[in-house]
Protein backbone atom coordinates (compact mmCIF):
# COMPACT_ATOMS: atom_id res chain seq x y z
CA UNK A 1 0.00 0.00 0.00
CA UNK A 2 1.25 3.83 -0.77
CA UNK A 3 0.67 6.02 1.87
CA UNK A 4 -0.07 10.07 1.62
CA UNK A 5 3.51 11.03 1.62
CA UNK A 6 4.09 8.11 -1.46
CA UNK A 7 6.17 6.01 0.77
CA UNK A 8 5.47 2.54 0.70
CA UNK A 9 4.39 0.65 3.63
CA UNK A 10 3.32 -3.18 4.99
CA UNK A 11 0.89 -3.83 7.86
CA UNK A 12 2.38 -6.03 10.24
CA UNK A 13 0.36 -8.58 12.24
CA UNK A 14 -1.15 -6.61 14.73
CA UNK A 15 -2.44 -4.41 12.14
CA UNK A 16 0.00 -1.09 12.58
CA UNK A 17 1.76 -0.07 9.62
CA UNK A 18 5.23 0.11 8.79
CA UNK A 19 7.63 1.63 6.08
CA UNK A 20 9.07 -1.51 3.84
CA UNK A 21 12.14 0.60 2.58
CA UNK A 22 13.10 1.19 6.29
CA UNK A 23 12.57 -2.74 7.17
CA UNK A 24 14.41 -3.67 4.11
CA UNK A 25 17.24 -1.34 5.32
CA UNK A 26 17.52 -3.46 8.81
CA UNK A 27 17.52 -6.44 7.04
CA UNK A 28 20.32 -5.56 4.51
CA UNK A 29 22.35 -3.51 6.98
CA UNK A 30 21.57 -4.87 10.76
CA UNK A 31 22.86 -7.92 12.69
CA UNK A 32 19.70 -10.14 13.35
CA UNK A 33 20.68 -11.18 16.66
CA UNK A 34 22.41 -8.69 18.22
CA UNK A 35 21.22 -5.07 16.93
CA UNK A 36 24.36 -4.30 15.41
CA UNK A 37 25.38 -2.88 11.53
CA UNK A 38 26.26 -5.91 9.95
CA UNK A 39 29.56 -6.77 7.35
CA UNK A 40 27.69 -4.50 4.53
CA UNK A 41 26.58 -2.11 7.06
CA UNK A 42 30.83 -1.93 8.58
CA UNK A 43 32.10 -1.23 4.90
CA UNK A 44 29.47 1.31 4.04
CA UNK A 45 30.54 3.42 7.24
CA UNK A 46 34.11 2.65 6.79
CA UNK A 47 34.07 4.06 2.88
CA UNK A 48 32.40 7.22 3.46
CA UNK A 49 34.83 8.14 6.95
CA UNK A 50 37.83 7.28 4.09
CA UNK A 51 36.15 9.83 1.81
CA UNK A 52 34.77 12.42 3.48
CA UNK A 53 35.88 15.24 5.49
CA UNK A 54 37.80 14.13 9.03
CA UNK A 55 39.62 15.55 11.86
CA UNK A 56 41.79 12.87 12.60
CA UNK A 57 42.91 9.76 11.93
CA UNK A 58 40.81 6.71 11.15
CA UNK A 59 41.03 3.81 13.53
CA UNK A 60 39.54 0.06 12.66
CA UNK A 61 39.13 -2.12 15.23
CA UNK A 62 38.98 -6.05 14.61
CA UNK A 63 38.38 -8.76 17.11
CA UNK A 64 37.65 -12.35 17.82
CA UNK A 65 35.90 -13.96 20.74
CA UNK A 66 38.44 -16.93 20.84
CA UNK A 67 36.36 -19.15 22.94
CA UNK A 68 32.88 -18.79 21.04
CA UNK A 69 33.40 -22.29 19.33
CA UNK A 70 33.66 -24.11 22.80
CA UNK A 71 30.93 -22.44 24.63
CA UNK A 72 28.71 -23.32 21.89
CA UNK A 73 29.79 -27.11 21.84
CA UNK A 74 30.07 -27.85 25.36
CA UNK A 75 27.34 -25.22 26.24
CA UNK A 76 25.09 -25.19 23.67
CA UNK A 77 23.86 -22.58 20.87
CA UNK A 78 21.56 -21.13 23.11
CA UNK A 79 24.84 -19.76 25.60
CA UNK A 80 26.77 -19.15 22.61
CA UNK A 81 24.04 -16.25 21.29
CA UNK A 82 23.99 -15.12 25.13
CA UNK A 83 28.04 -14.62 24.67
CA UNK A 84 27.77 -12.77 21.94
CA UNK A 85 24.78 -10.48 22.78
CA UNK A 86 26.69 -9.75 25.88
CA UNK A 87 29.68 -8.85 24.10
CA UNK A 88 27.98 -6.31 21.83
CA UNK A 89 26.71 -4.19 25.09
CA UNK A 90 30.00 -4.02 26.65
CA UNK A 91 31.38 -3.33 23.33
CA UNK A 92 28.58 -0.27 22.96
CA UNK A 93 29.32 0.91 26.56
CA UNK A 94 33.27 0.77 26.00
CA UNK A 95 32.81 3.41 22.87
CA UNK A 96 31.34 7.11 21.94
CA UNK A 97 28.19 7.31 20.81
CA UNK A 98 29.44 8.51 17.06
CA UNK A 99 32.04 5.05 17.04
CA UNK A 100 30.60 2.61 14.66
CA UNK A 101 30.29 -1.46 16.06
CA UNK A 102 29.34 -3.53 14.22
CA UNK A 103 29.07 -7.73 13.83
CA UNK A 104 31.11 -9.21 11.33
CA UNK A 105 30.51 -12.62 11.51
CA UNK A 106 29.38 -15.78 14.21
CA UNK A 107 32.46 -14.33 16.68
CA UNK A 108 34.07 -11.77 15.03
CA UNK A 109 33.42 -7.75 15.70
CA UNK A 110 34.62 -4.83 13.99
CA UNK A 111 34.40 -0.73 15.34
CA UNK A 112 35.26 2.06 13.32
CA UNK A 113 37.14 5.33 15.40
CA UNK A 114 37.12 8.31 13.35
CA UNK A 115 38.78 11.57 14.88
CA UNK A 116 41.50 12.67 17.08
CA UNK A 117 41.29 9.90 20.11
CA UNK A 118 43.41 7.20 21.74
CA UNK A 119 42.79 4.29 19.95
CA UNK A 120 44.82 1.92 22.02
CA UNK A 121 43.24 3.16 25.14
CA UNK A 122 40.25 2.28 23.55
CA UNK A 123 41.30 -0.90 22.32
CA UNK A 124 42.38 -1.96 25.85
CA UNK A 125 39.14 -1.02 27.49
CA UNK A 126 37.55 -3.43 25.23
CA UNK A 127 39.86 -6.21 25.97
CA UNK A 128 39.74 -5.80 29.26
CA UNK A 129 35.76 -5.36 29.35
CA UNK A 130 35.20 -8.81 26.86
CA UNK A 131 38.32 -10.48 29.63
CA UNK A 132 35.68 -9.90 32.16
CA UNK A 133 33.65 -13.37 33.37
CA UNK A 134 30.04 -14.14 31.51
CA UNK A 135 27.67 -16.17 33.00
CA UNK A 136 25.95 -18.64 30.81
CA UNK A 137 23.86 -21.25 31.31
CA UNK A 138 24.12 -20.53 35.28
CA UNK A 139 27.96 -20.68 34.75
CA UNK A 140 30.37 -18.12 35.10
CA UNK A 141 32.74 -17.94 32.20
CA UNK A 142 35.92 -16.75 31.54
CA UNK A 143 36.82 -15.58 27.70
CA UNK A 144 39.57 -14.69 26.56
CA UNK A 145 39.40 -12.05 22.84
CA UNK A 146 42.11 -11.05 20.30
CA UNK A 147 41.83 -7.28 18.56
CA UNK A 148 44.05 -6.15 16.00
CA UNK A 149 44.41 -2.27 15.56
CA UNK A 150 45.21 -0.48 12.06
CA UNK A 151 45.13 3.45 11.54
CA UNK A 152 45.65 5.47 8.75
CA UNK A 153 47.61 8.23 10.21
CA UNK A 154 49.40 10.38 7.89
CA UNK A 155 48.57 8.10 4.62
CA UNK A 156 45.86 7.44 2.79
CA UNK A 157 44.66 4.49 2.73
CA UNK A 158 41.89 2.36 0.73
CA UNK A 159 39.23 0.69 3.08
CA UNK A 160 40.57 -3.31 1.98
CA UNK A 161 44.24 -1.97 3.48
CA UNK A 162 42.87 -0.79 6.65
CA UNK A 163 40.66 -3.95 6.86
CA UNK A 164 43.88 -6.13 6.16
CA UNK A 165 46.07 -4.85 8.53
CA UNK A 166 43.84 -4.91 11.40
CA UNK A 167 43.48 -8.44 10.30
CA UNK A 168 46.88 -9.33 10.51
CA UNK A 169 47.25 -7.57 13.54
CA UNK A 170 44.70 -9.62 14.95
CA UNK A 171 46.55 -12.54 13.51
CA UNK A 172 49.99 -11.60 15.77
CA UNK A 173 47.41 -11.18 18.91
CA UNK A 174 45.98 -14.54 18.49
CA UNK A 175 49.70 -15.82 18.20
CA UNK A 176 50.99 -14.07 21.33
CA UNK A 177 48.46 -15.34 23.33
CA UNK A 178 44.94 -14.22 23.09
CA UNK A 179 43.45 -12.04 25.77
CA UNK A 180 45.61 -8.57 24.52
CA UNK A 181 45.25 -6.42 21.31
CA UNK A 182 47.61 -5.31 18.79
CA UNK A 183 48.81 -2.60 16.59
CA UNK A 184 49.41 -2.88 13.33
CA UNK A 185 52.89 -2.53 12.51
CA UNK A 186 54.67 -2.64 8.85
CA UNK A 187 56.97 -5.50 9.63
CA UNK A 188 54.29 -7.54 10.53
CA UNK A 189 53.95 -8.11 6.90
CA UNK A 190 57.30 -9.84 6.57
CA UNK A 191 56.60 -11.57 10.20
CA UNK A 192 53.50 -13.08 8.37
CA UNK A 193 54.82 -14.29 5.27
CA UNK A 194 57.53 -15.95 7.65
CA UNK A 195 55.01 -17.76 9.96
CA UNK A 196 52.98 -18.78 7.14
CA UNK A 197 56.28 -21.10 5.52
CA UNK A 198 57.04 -21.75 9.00
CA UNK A 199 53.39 -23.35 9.37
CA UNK A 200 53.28 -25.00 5.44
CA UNK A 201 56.88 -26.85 6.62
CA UNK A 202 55.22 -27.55 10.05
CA UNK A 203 52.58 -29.56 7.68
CA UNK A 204 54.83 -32.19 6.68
CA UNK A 205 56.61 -32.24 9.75
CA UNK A 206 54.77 -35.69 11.12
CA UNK A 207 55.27 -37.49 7.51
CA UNK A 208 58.84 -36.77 7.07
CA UNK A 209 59.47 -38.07 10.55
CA UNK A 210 61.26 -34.96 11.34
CA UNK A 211 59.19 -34.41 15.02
CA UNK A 212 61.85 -36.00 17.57
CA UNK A 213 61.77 -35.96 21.22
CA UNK A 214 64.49 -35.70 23.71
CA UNK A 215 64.99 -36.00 27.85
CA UNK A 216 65.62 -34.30 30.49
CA UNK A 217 66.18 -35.90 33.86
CA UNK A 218 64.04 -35.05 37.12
CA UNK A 219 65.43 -36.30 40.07
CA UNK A 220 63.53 -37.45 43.53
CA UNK A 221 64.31 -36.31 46.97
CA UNK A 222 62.97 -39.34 48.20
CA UNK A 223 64.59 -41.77 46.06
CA UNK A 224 67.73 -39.80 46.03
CA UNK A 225 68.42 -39.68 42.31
CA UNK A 226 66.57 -39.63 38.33
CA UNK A 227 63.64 -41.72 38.21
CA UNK A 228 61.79 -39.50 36.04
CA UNK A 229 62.09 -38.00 32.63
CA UNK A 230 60.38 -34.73 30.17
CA UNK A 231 59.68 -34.92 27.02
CA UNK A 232 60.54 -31.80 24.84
CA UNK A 233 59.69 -31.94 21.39
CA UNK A 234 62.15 -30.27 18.72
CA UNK A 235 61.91 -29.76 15.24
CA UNK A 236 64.33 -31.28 12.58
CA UNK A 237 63.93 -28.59 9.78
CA UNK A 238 66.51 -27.94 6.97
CA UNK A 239 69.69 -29.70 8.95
CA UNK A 240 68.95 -27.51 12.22
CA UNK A 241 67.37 -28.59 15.35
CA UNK A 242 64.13 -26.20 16.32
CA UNK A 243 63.75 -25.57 19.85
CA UNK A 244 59.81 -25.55 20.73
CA UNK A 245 59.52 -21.59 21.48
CA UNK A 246 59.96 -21.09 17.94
CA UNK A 247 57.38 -23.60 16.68
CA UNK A 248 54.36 -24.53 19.14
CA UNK A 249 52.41 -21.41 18.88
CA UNK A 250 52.29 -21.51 15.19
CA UNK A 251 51.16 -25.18 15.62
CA UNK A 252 48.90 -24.47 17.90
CA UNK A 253 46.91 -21.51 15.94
CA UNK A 254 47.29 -23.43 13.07
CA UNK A 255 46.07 -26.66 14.67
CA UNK A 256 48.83 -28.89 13.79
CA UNK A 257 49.33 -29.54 17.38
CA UNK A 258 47.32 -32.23 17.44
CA UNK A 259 48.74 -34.66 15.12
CA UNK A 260 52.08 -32.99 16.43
CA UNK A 261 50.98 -33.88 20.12
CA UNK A 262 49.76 -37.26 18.95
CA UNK A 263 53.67 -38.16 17.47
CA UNK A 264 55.15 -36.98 20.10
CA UNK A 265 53.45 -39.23 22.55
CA UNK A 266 53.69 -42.05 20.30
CA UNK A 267 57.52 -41.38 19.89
CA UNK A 268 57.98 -41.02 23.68
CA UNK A 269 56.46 -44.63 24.31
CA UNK A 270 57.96 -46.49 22.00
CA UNK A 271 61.43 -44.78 22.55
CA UNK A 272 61.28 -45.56 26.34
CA UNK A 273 59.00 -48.36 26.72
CA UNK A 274 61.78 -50.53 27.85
CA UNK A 275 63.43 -47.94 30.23
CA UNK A 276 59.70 -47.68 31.92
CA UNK A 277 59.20 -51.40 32.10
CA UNK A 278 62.54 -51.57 34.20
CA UNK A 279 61.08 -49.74 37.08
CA UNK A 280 57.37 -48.94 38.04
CA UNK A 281 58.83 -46.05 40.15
CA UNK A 282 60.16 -44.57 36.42
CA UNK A 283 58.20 -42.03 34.99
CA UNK A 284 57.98 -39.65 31.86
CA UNK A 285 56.43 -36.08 31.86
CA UNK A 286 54.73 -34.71 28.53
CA UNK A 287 53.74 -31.46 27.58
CA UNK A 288 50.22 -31.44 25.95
CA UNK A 289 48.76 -27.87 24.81
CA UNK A 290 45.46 -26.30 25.82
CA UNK A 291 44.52 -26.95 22.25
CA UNK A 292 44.86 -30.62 22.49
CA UNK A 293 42.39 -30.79 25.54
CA UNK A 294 39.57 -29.58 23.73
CA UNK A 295 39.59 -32.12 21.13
CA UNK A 296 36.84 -34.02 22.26
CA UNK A 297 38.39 -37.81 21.61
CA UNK A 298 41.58 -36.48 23.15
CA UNK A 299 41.60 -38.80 26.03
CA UNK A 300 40.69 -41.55 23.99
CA UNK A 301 43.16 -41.54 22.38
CA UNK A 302 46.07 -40.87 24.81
CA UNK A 303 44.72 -44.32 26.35
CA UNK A 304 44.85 -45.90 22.88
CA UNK A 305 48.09 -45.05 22.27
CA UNK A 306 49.47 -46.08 25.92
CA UNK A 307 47.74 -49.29 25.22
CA UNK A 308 49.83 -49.90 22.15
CA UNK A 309 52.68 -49.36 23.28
CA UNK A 310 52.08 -51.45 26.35
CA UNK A 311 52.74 -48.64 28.64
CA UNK A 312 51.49 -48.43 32.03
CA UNK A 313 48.82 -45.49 32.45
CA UNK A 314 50.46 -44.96 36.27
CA UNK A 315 53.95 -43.63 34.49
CA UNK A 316 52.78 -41.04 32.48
CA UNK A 317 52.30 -37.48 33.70
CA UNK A 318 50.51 -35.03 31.39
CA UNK A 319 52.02 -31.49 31.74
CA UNK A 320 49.51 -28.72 31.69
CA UNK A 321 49.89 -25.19 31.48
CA UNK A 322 47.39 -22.68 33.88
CA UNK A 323 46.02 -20.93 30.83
CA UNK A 324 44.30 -24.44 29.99
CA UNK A 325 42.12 -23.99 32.45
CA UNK A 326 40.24 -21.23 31.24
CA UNK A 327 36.70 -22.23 33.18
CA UNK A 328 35.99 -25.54 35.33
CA UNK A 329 33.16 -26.49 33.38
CA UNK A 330 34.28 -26.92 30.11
CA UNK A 331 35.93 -30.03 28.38
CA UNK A 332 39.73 -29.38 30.20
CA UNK A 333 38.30 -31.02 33.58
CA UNK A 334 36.31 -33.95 31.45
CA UNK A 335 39.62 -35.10 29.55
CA UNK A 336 41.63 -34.76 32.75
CA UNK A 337 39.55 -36.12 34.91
CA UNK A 338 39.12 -39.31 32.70
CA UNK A 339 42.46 -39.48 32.68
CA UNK A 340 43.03 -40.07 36.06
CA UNK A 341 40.98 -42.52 36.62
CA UNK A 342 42.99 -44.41 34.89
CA UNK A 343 46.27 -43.80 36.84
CA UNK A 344 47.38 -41.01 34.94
CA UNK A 345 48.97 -37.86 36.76
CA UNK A 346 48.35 -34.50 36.04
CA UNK A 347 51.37 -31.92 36.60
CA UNK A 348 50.56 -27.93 36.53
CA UNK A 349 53.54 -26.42 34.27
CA UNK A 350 54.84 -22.81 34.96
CA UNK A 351 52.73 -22.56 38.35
CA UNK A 352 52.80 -18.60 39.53
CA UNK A 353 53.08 -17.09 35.75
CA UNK A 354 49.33 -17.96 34.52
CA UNK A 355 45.96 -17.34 35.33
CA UNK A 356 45.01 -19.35 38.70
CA UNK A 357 45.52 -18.95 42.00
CA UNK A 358 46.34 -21.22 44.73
CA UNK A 359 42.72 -20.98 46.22
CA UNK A 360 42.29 -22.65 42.97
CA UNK A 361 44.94 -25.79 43.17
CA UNK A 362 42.03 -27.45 45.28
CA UNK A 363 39.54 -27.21 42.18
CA UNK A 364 41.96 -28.60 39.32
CA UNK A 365 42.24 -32.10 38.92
CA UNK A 366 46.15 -32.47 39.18
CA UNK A 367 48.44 -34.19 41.21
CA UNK A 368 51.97 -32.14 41.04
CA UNK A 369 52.63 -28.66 40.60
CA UNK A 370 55.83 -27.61 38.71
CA UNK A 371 57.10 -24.31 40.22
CA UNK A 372 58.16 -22.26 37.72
CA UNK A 373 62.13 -21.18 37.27
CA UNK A 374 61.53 -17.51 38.14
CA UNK A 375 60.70 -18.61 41.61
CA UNK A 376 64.14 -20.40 41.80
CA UNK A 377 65.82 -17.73 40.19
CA UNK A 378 65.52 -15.69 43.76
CA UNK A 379 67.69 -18.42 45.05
CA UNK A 380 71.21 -17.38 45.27
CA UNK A 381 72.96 -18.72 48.23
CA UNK A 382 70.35 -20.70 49.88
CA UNK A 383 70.44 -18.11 52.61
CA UNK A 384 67.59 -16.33 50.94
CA UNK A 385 64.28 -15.57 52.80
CA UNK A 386 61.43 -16.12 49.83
CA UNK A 387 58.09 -16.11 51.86
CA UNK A 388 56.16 -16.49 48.39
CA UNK A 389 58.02 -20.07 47.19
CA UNK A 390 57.86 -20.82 51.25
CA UNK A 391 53.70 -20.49 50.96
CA UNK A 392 53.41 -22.24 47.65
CA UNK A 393 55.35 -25.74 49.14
CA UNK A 394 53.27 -25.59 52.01
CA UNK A 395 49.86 -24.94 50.38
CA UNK A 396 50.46 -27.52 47.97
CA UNK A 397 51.39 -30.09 50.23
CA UNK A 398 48.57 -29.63 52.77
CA UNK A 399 46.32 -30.04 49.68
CA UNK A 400 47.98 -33.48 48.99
CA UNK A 401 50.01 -32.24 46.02
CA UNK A 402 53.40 -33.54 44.79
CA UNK A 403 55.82 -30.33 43.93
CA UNK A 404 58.44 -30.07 41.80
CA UNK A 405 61.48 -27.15 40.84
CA UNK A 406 62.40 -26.07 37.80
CA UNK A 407 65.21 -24.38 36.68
CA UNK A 408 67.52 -25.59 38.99
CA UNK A 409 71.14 -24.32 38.09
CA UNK A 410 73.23 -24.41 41.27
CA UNK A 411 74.11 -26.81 43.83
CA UNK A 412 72.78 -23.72 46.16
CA UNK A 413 69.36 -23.52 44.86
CA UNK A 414 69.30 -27.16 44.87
CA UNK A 415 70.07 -27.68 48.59
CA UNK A 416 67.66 -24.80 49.12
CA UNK A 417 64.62 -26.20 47.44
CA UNK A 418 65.33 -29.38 49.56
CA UNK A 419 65.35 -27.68 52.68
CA UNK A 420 61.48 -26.02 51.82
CA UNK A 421 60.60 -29.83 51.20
CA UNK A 422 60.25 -29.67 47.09
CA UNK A 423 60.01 -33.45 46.52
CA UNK A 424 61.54 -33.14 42.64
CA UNK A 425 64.00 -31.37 41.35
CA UNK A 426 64.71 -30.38 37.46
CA UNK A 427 67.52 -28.21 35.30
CA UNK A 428 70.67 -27.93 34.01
CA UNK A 429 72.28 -29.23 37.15
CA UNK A 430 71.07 -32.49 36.62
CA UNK A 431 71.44 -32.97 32.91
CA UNK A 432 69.96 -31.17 29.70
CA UNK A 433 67.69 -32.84 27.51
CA UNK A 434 69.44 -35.59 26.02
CA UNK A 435 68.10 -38.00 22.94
CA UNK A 436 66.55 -41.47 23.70
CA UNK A 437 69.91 -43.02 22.65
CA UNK A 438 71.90 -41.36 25.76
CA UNK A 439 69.08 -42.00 28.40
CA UNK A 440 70.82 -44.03 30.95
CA UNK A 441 74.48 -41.25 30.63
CA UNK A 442 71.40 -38.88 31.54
CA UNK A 443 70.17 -40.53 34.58
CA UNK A 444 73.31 -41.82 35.46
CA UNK A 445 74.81 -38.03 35.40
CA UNK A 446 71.74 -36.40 37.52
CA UNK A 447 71.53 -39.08 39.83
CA UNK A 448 75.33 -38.49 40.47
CA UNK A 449 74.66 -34.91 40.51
CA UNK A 450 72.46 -35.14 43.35
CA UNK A 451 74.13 -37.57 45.93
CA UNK A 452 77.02 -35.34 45.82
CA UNK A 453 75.00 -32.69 46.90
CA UNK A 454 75.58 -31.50 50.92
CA UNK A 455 74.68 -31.75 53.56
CA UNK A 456 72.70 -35.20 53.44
CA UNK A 457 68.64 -34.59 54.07
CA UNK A 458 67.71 -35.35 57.37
């Protein structure tokens, strides 16, 4: 129907009219679920702040919620929708009224900044705001988001550029972490290009047999020498050994950690099957990512592979960072806990640098904590008063908890981490990582290294 100023309009159910060139706007420009401009909506707002008339520099904001998949598997649709309409209002309240936000896509965001403003304060207000618990489904929920940054400053730039950068700037935040934003910087281009050959070589890594594993000792106060052994993976690439800094996070944002986690385990086994079967007190320690925990058939298949190998569940320990515990109800617990019912141990990696607290140890279903090197790098003498390292022994043993030092260099910090009652002890004074071929110089050597340690324990 036309009405008397020639618009034309639709009646909706309840009889009230309305005008169809306004609802065909919302529908080709507005996010359905949350209220927001849409894609279309983003680059329409976008082109005419690069074209028309500004007082400042033009800022795009890009971000990811990087947990959206995983609430909406383990949670359900119905939470993931609730995540994402909750991050739209704190997105709305963290901006002026003139900033542009919009919804790209199931988890992805964009806001447009035109004028002269601090975009990075901006851009940290956000992060911080979407770092901030949810609760969904009557759970609380911690996310974590990535935001990448671009500005035009001084040059001009076409809307695709501006778009692109923020993307790979988003890209580097994913890399270094999640949980942080990033600015666009120009050498990020040649970073990129890098990581992405370092990621298409990491893709034939498994095939060409080039993963392999060596071991570092970890000796036991209470059976006075090496009865257990790490796994660290390394990286056989073009006749040079890669250390795991330089290759894990690209495996793990690519998602090649997985089959990477799956030969190292498989190496480890078979490599010191024998060595385990010598001694049920023996033991090997492996590192498995956050990433590998939310595969949902990823204890099934650590149990598969043990079983194969004909390796006792009871001698593997499956080293976890904090960050993998992002929220107690999601799959992290379930694979753990499954685990250890079957004999498995559970060792918290780097405790003191993540995201828990020790009010928390009592809510995490592991059985050692690993206290991480910066704590022993306080240790000088031995004569040293550390209150902090003192409290974390004692904590974790009144809640049961086996506890073991890293980074032990000296003979001092060695005696001195006896002393507060650590029950293992790890580092370069007992033996670097060694290949499968040298294991018994390796525990030989550390076990050496620490009955010449004085005085005797009481």
């Amino acid at each position: 129907m036309t009405g008397e100023d020639g618009e034309y309009y639709g009646l909706r159910p309840n009889g009230s009219e309305f005008p169809i060139e306004m609802d065909l706007e919302r529908l080709a420009f507005r996010d359905s679920l949350t209220g927001l401009g849409n894609r279309a909506f983003f680059d329409r707002e976008l082109e005419d702040a690069l074209e028309g008339p500004t007082t400042g520099p033009i800022h795009v904001l890009l971000l990811d919620l990087d947990d959206y998949e995983e609430v909406n598997d383990i949670l359900g649709r119905q939470a993931g929708d609730a995540l994402v309409i909750g991050a739209s209002r704190r997105l709305l309240d963290r901006v002026a009224p003139n900033d542009t936000v919009a919804r790209l896509g199931s988890d992805e965001f964009a806001v447009l900044l035109t004028g002269d403003m601090d975009a990075d304060d901006v851009a940290a207000r956000i992060v911080r705001a979407l770092s901030a618990p949810f609760r969904l489904e009557g759970k609380e929920f911690q996310p974590s988001v990535s935001l990448g940054l671009a500005t035009t400053g001084d040059q001009q730039l076409p809307a695709s550029d501006l778009l692109r950068r923020a993307g790979i700037a988003i890209y580097v935040a994913k890399a270094a972490g999640k949980s942080r934003f990033v600015r666009f910087r120009p050498d990020m281009m040649s970073e990129l290009v890098a990581r992405n050959e370092l990621e298409s070589g990491l893709r034939y890594a498994v095939e060409r047999r080039e993963i392999v594993v060596h071991y570092q000792p970890i000796v036991s106060v209470e059976a006075g020498g090496a009865t257990q052994v790490e796994a660290l993976v390394r990286w056989r690439h073009a006749e040079s050994l890669i250390p795991p800094l330089d290759f894990i996070a690209a495996a793990e944002t690519s998602g090649l950690i997985n089959a990477i986690g799956r030969e190292i385990l498989t190496l480890t086994c078979a490599q010191l099957h024998d060595w385990l079967a010598g001694d049920n007190l023996r033991s090997v320690a492996v590192n498995i990512s956050a990433v590998q925990l939310r595969e949902p058939n990823f204890a099934r298949d650590v149990l598969h592979i043990l079983a194969s190998a004909g390796v006792d569940p009871s001698q593997l320990i499956l080293e976890v960072t904090e960050s993998a515990f992002p929220d107690p109800a999601l799959r992290v617990i379930d694979q753990l806990s499954q685990l250890r019912s079957h004999g498995i141990r559970v060792s918290l990696d780097d405790f003191g640098t993540g995201y828990s607290s020790l009010g928390r140890l009592q809510e995490l279903p592991v059985d050692i904590i690993k206290v991480d090197r910066s704590f022993v790098d306080g240790i000088r003498t031995g004569g040293e008063t550390l209150p902090i390292l003192n409290s974390v022994v004692e904590l974790a043993h009144n809640l049961g908890l086996h506890v073991t030092a890293e980074g032990v260099e000296t003979a001092a910090q060695a005696l001195h981490l006896r002393r507060l009652g650590c029950d293992s002890m790890q580092g370069f004074y007992f033996g670097r990582p060694a290949a499968a071929e040298f294991l018994a110089d390796v525990e030989w050597h550390a076990t050496d290294a620490y009955q010449k340690l004085t005085p005797t324990p009481h």
